[in-house]
C-alpha atoms as a PDB file:
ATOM      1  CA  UNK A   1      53.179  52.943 -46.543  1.00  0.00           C
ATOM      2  CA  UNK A   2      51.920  56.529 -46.954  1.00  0.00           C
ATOM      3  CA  UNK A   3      51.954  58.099 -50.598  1.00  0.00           C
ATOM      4  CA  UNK A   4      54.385  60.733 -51.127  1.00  0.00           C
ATOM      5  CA  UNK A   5      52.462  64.204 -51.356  1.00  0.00           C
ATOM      6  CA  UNK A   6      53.803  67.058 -53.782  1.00  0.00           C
ATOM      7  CA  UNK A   7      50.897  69.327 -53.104  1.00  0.00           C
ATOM      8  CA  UNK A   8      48.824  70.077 -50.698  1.00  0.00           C
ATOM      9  CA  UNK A   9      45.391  72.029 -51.551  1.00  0.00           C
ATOM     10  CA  UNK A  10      42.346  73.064 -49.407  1.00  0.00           C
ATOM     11  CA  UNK A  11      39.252  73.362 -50.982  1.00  0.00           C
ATOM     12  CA  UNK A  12      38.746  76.705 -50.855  1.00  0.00           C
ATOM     13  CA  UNK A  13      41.643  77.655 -52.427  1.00  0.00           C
ATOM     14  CA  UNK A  14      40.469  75.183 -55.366  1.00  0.00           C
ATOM     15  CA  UNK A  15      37.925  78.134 -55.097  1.00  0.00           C
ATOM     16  CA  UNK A  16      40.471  81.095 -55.472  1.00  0.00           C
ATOM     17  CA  UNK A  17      41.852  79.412 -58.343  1.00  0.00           C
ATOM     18  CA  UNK A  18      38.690  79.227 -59.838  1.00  0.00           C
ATOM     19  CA  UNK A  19      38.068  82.885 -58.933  1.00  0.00           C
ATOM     20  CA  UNK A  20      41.384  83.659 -61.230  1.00  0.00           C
ATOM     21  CA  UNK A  21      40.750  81.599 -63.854  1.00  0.00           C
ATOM     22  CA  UNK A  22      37.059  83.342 -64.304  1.00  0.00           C
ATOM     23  CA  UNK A  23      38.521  86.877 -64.130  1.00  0.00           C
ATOM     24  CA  UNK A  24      37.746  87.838 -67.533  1.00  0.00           C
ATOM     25  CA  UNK A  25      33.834  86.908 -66.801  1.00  0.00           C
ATOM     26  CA  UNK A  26      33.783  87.917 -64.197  1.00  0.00           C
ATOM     27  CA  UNK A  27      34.705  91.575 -65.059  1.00  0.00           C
ATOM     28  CA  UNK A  28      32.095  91.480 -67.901  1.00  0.00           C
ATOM     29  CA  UNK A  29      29.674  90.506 -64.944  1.00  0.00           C
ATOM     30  CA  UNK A  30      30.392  93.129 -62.785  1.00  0.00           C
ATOM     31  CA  UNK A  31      32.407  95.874 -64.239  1.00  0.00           C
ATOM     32  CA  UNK A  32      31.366  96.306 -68.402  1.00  0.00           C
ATOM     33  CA  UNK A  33      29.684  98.866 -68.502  1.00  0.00           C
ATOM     34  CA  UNK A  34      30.766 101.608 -69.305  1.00  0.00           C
ATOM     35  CA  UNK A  35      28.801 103.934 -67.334  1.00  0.00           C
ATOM     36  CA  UNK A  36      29.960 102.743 -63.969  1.00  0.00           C
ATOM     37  CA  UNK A  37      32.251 105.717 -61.856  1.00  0.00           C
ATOM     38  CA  UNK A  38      35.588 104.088 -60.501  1.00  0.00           C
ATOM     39  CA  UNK A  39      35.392 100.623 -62.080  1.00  0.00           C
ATOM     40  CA  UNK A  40      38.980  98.910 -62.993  1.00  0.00           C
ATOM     41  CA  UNK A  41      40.297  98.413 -66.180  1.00  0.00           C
ATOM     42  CA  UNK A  42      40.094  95.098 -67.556  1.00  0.00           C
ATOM     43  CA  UNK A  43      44.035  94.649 -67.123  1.00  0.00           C
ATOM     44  CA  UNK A  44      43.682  96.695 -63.304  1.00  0.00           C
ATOM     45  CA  UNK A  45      40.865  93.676 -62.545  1.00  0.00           C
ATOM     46  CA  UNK A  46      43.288  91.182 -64.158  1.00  0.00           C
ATOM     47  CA  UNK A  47      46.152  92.294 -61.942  1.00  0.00           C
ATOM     48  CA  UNK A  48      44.408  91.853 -58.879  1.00  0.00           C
ATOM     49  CA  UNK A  49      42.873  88.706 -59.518  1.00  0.00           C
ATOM     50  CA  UNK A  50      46.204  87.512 -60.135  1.00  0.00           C
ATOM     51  CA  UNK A  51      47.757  88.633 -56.295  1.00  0.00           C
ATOM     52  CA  UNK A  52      44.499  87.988 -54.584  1.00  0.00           C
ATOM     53  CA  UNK A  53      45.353  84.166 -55.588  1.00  0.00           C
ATOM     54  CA  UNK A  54      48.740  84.658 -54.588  1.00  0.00           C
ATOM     55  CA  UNK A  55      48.041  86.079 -51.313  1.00  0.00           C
ATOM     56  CA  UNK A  56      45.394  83.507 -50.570  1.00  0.00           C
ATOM     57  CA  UNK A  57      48.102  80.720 -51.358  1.00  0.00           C
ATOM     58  CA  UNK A  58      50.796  83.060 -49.393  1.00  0.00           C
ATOM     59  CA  UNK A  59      48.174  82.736 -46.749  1.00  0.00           C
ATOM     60  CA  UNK A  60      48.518  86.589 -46.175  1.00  0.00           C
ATOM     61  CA  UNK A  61      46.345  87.944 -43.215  1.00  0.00           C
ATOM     62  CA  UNK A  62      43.242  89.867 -44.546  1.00  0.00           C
ATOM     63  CA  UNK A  63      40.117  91.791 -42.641  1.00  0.00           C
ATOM     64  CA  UNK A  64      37.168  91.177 -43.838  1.00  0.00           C
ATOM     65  CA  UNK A  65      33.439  91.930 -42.120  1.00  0.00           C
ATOM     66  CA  UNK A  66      31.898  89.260 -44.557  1.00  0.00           C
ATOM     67  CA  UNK A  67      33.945  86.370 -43.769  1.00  0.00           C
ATOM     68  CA  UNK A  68      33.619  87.040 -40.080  1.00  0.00           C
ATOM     69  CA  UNK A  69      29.596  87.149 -40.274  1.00  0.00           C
ATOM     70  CA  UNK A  70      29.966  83.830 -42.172  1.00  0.00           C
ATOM     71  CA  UNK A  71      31.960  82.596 -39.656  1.00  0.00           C
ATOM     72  CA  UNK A  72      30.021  83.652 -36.825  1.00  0.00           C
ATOM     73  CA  UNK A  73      26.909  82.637 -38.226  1.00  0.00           C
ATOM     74  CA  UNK A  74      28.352  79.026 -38.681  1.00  0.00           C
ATOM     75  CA  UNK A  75      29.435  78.906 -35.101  1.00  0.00           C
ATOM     76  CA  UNK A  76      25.901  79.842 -34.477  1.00  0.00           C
ATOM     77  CA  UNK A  77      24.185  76.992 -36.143  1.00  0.00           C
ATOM     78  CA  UNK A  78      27.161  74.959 -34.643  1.00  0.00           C
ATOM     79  CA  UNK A  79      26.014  75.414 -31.010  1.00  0.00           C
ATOM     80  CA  UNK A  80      22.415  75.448 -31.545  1.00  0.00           C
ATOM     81  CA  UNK A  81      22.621  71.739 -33.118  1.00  0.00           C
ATOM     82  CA  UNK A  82      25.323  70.573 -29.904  1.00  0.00           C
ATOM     83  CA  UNK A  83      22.875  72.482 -27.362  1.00  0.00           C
ATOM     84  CA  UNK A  84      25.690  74.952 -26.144  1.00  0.00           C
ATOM     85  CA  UNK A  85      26.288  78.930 -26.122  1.00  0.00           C
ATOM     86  CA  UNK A  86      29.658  79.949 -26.938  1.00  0.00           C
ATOM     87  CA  UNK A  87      32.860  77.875 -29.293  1.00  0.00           C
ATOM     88  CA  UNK A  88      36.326  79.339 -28.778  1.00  0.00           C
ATOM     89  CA  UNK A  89      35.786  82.083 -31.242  1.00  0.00           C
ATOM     90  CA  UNK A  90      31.999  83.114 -30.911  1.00  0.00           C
ATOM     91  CA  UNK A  91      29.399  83.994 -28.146  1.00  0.00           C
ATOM     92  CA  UNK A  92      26.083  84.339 -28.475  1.00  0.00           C
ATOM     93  CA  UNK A  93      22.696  85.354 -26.222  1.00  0.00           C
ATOM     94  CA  UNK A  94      19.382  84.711 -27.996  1.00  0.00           C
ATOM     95  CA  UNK A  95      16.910  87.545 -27.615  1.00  0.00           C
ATOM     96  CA  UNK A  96      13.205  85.736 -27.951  1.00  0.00           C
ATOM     97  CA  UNK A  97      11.425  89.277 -27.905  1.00  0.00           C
ATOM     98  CA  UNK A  98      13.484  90.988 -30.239  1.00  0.00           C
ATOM     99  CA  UNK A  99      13.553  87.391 -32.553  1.00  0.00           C
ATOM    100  CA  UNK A 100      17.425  87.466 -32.507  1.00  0.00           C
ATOM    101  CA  UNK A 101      20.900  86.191 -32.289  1.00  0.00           C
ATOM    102  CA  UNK A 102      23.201  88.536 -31.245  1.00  0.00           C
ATOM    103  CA  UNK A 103      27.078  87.302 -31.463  1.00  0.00           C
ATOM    104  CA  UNK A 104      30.289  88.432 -30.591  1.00  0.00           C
ATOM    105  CA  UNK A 105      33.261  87.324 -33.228  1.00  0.00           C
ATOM    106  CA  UNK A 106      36.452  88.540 -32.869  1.00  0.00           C
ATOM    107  CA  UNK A 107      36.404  92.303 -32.457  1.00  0.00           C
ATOM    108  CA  UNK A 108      32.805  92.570 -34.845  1.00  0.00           C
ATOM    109  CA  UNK A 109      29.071  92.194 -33.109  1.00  0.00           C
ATOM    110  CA  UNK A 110      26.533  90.360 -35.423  1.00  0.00           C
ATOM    111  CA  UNK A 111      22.353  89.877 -34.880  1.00  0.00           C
ATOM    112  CA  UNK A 112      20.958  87.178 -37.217  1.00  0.00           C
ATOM    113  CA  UNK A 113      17.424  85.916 -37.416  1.00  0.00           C
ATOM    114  CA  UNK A 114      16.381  83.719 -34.821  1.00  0.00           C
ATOM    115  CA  UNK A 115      13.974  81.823 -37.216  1.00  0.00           C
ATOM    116  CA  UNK A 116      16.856  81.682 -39.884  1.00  0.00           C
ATOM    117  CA  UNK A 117      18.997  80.286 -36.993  1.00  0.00           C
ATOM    118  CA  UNK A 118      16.711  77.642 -35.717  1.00  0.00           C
ATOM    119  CA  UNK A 119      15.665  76.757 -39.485  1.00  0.00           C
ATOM    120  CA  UNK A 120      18.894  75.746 -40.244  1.00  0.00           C
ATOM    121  CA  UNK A 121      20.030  74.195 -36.702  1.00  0.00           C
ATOM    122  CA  UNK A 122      16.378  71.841 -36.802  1.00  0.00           C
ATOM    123  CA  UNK A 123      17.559  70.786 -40.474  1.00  0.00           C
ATOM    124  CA  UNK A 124      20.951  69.745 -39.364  1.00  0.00           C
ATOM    125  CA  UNK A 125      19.391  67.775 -36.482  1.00  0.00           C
ATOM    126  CA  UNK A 126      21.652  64.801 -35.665  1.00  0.00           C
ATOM    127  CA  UNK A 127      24.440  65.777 -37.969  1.00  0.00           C
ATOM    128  CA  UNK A 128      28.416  66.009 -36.894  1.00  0.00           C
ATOM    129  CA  UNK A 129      29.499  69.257 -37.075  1.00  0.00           C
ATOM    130  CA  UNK A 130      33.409  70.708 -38.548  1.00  0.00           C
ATOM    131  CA  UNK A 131      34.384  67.154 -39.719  1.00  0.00           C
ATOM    132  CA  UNK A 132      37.781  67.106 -40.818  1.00  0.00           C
ATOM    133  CA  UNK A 133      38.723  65.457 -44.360  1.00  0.00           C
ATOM    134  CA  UNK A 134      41.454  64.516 -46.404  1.00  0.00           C
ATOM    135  CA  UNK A 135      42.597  62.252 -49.304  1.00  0.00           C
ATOM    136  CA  UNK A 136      45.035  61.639 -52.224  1.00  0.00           C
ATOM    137  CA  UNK A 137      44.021  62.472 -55.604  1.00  0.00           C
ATOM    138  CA  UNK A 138      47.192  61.327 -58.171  1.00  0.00           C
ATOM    139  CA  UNK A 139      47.616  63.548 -60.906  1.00  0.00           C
ATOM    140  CA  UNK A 140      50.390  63.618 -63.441  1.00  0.00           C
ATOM    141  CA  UNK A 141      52.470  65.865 -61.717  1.00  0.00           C
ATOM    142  CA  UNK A 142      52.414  63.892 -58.449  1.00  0.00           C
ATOM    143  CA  UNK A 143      49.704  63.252 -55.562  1.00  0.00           C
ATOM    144  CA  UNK A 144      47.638  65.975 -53.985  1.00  0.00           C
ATOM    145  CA  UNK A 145      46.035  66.355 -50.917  1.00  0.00           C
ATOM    146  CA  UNK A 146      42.921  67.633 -50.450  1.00  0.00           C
ATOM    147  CA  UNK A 147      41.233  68.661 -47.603  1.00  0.00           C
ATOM    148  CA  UNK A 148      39.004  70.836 -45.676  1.00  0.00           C
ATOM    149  CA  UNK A 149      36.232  71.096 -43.094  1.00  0.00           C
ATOM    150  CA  UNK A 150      32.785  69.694 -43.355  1.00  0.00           C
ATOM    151  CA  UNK A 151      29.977  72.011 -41.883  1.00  0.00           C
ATOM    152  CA  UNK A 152      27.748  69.510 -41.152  1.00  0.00           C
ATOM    153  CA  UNK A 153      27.769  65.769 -42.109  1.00  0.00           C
ATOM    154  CA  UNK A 154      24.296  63.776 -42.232  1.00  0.00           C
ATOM    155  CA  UNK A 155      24.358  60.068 -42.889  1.00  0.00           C
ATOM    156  CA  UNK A 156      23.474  60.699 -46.569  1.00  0.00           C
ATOM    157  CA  UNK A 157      24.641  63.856 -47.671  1.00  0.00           C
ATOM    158  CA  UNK A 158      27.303  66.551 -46.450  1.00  0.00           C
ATOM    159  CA  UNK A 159      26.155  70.328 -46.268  1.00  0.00           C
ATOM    160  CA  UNK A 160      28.465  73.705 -46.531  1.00  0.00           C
ATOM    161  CA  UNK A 161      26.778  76.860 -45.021  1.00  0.00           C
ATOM    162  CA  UNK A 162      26.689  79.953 -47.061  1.00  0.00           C
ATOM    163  CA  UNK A 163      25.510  83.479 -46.476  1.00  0.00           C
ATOM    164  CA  UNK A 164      25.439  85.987 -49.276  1.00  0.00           C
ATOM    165  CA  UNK A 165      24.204  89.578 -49.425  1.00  0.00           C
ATOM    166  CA  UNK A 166      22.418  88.102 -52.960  1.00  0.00           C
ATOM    167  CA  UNK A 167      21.542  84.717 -54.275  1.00  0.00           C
ATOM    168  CA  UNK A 168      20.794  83.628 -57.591  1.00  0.00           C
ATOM    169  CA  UNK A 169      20.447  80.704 -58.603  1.00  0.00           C
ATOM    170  CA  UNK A 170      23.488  77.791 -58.521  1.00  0.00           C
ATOM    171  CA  UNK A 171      25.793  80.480 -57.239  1.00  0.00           C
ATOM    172  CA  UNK A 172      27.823  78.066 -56.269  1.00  0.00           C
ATOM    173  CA  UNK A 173      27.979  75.656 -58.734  1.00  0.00           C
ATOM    174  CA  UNK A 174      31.538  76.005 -59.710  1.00  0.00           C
ATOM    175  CA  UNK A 175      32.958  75.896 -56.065  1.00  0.00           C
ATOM    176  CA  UNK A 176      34.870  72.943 -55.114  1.00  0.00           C
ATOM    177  CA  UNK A 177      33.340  71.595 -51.911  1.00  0.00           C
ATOM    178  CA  UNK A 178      30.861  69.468 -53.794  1.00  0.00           C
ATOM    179  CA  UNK A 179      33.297  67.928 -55.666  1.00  0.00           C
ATOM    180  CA  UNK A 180      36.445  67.598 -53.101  1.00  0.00           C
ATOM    181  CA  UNK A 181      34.797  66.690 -49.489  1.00  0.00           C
ATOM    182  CA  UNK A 182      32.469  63.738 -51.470  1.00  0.00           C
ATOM    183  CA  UNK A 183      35.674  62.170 -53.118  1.00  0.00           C
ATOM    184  CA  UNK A 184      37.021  62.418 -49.820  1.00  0.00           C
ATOM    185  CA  UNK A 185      34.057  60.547 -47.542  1.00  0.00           C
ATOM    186  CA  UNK A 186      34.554  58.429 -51.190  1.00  0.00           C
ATOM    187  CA  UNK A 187      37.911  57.612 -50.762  1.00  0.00           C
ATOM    188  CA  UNK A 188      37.832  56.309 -46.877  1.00  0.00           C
ATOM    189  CA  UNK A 189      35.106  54.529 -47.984  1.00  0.00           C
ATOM    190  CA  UNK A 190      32.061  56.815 -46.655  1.00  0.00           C
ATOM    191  CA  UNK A 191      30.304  57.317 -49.603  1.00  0.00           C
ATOM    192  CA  UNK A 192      27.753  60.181 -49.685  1.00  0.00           C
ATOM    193  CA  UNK A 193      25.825  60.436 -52.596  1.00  0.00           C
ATOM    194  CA  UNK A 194      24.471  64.113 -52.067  1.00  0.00           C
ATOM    195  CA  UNK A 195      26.252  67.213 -51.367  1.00  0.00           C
ATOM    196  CA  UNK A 196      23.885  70.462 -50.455  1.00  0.00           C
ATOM    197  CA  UNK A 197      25.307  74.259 -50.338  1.00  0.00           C
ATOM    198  CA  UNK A 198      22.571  75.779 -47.711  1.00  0.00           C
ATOM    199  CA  UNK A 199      22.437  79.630 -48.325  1.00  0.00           C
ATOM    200  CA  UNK A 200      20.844  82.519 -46.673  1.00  0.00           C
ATOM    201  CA  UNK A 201      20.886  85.977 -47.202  1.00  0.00           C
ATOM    202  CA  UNK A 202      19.291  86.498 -43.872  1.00  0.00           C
ATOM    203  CA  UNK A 203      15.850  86.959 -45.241  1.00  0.00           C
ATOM    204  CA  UNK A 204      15.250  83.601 -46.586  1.00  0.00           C
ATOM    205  CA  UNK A 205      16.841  80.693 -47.243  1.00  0.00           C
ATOM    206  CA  UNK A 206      17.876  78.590 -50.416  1.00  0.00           C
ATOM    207  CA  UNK A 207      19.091  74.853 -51.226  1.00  0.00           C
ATOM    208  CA  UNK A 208      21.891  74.281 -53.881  1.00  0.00           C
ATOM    209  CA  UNK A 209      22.091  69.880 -54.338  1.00  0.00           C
ATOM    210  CA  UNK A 210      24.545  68.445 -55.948  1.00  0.00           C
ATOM    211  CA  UNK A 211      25.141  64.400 -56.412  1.00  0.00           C
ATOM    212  CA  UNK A 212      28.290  63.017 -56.319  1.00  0.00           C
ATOM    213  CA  UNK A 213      29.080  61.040 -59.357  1.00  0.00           C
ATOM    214  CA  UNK A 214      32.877  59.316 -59.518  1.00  0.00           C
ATOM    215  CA  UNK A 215      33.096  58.724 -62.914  1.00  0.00           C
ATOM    216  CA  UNK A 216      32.332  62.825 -63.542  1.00  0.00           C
ATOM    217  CA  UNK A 217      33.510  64.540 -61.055  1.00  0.00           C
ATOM    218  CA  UNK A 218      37.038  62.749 -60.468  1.00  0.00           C
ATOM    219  CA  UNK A 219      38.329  63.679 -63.697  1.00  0.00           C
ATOM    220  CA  UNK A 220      37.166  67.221 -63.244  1.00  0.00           C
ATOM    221  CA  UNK A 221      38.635  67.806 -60.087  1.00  0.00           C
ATOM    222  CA  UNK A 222      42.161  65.787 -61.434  1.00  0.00           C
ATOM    223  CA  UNK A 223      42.114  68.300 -64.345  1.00  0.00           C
ATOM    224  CA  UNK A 224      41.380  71.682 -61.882  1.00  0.00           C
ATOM    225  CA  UNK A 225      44.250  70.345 -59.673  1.00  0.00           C
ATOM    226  CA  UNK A 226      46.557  69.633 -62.432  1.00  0.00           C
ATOM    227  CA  UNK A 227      45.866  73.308 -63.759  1.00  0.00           C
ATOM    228  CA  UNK A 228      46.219  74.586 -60.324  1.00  0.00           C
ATOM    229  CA  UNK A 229      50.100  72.855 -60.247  1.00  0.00           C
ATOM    230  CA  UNK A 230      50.744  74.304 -63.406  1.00  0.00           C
ATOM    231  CA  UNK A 231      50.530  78.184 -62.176  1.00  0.00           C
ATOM    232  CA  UNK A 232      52.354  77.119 -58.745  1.00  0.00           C
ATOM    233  CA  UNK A 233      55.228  75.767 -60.815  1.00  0.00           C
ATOM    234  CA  UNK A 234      54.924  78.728 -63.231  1.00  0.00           C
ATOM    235  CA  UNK A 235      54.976  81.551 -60.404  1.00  0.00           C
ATOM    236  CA  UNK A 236      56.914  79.252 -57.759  1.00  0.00           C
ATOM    237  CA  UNK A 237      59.254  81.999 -57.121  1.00  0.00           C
ATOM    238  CA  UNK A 238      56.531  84.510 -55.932  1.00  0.00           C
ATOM    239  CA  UNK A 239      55.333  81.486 -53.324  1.00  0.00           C
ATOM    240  CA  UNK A 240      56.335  82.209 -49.758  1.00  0.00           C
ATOM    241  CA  UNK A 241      54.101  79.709 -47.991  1.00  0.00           C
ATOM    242  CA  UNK A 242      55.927  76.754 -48.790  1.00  0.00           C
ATOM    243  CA  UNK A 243      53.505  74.076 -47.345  1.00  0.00           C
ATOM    244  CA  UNK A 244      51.173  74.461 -50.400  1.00  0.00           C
ATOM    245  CA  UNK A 245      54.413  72.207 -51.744  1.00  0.00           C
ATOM    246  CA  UNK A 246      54.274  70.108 -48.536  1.00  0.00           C
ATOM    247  CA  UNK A 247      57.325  71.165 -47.303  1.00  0.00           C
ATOM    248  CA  UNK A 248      57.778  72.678 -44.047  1.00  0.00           C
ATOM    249  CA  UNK A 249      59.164  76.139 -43.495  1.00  0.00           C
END
């Protein structure tokens, strides 16, 4: 018998949340000082934070040149490990003199590094590519489901792609991936010890590892999703996209 499901999360929303709740720091980060032309108020940068989550759990349609190059790169790296030139979203030609990848996404044209593209498609050798997971994590308001794509599964560890304008170090150490796709694998009974965030900023590359420990990280992500339920049920009326409450429109 299947668990009834209250809530239904994907991981990068987990993300959003996480986004919201770090507002405040993340305006000191970016926006305190005072010198700065055109930055927000604290309360402005509040605001938004606040409907940026909402419209990422509304689902609302958004443009945004960043997340396509992301995308497209993925694809990339997706084709180069299966030996193919084009998925339904993204062609490609690879020009040898020039040492690039030029790509076609949606309505946007992208050139990445051919060595960056081959570094990451020769360290992904072997691995399944877009592997879809879910699983049942029981919290005290009811069960949640989790899910999300893998980018590329290895028989020992599971890897998300990232590109980034600037790394620093553990940038993305409080995303949710390395926490929600291992309890996943965990839960079907796949258990993958590692979890690695692979990151370029198309001039080099960098490794972020992360090992799944149960007895950590389940209680973690219980709490996160327990705190995300709490600001559904608190701004329910501003949800539109009901399935976030598993119930179909």
């Amino acid at each position: 018998m299947k668990p009834n499901i209250s809530y239904r999360f994907y991981a990068t929303l987990l993300d959003g949340f996480q986004d919201y709740l770090d507002s405040e720091q993340n305006y000191e980060k970016f926006y305190s000082n005072p010198d700065r032309i055109g930055s927000p108020t604290p309360d402005e940068y509040d605001n938004k934070a606040f409907w940026d989550l909402l419209n990422r759990i509304n689902r609302v349609p958004f443009e945004s040149e960043a997340a396509d190059k992301g995308t497209a790169f993925n694809d990339v790296i997706d084709c180069l490990i299966a030996n193919e030139s084009r998925t339904e979203k993204t062609t490609f030609t690879i020009d040898e003199q020039a040492g690039k990848i030029f790509t076609q996404f949606k309505n946007r044209n992208f050139a990445f590094p051919l060595n960056i593209c081959r570094e990451f498609a020769e360290y992904y050798e072997g691995a399944v590519s877009q592997v879809f997971v879910s699983a049942i994590v029981p919290t005290k308001y009811g069960n949640v489901e989790v899910y999300g794509y893998i980018d590329e599964l290895m028989p020992f560890s599971i890897h998300d792609i990232k590109s980034t304008k600037f790394y620093e170090a553990f940038k993305f150490r409080k995303h949710w991936q390395h926490r929600v796709y291992p309890y996943c694998m965990w839960k079907r009974g796949d258990a993958v010890q590692y979890f690695e965030y692979n990151v370029t900023d198309f001039n080099d590359t960098y490794t972020e590892r992360y090992e799944w420990v149960p007895e950590r990280d389940i209680p973690i992500l219980v709490d996160h999703c327990e705190r995300l339920i709490e600001f559904l049920e608190a701004y329910r009326p501003y949800i539109t996209d009901k399935k976030i409450f598993n119930l179909e429109e």
